[in-house]
Protein backbone atom coordinates (compact mmCIF):
# COMPACT_ATOMS: atom_id res chain seq x y z
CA UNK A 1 5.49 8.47 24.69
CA UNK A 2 5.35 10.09 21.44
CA UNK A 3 2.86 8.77 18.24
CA UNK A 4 5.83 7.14 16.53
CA UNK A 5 6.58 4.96 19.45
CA UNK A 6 3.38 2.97 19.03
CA UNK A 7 3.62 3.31 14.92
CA UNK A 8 7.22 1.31 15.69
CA UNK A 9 5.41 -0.67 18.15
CA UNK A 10 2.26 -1.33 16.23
CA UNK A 11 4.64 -2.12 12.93
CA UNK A 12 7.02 -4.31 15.28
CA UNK A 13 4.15 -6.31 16.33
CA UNK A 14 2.75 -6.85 12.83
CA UNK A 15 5.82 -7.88 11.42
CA UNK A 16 6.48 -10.32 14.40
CA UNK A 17 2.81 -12.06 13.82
CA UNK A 18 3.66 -12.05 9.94
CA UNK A 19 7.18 -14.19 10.53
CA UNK A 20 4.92 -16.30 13.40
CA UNK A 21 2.28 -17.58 10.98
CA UNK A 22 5.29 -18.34 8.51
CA UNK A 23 6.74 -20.11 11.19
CA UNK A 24 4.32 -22.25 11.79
CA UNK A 25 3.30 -23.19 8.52
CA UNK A 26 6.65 -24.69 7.95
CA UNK A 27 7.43 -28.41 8.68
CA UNK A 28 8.51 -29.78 12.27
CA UNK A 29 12.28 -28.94 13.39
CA UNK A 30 14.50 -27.27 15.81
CA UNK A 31 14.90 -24.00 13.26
CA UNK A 32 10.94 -23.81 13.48
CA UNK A 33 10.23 -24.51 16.99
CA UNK A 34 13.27 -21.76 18.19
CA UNK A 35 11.56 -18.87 15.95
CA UNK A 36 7.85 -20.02 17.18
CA UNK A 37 9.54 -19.48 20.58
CA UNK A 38 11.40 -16.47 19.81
CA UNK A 39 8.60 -14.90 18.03
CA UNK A 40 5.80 -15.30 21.12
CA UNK A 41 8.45 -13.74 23.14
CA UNK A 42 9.15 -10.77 21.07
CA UNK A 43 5.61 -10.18 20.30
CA UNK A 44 4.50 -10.70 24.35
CA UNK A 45 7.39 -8.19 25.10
CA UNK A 46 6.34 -5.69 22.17
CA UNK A 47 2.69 -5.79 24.04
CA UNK A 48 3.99 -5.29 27.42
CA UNK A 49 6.17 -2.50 26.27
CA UNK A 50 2.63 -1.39 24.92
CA UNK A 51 0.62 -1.82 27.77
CA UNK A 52 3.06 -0.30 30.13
CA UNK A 53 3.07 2.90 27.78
CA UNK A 54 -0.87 3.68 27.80
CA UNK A 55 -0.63 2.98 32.08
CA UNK A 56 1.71 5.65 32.16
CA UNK A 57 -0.34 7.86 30.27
C-alpha cells in the first residue's frame, strides 16, 4: 500500500473518533445510539483495513 493509503486511513479514523465523542455527548435517543453504533463499526473496520495492510507488508 502506498503512504496516502494510511494518511486516508489515519484521517478516516480521526474523523470517525471526532463524530464518536460528539455522539456521545449528546442526550439519549435512537439518532444517537445508531451513529454510536455506526461509528464503532466504521472505526473497527478502518483499523482492520489497517492492520491487514502492515501484515501484508
Amino acid at each position: 500500500m502506498s503512504t496516502s493509503f494510511y494518511i486516508l486511513m489515519g484521517l478516516l479514523a480521526c474523523l470517525t473518533i471526532i463524530n464518536l465523542i460528539n455522539a456521545k455527548r449528546r442526550s439519549q435517543s435512537k439518532a444517537r445510539t445508531f451513529a454510536v453504533w455506526f461509528n464503532g463499526l466504521a472505526l473497527t473496520l478502518i483499523l482492520l483495513a489497517l492492520t491487514i495492510a502492515i501484515l501484508q507488508k
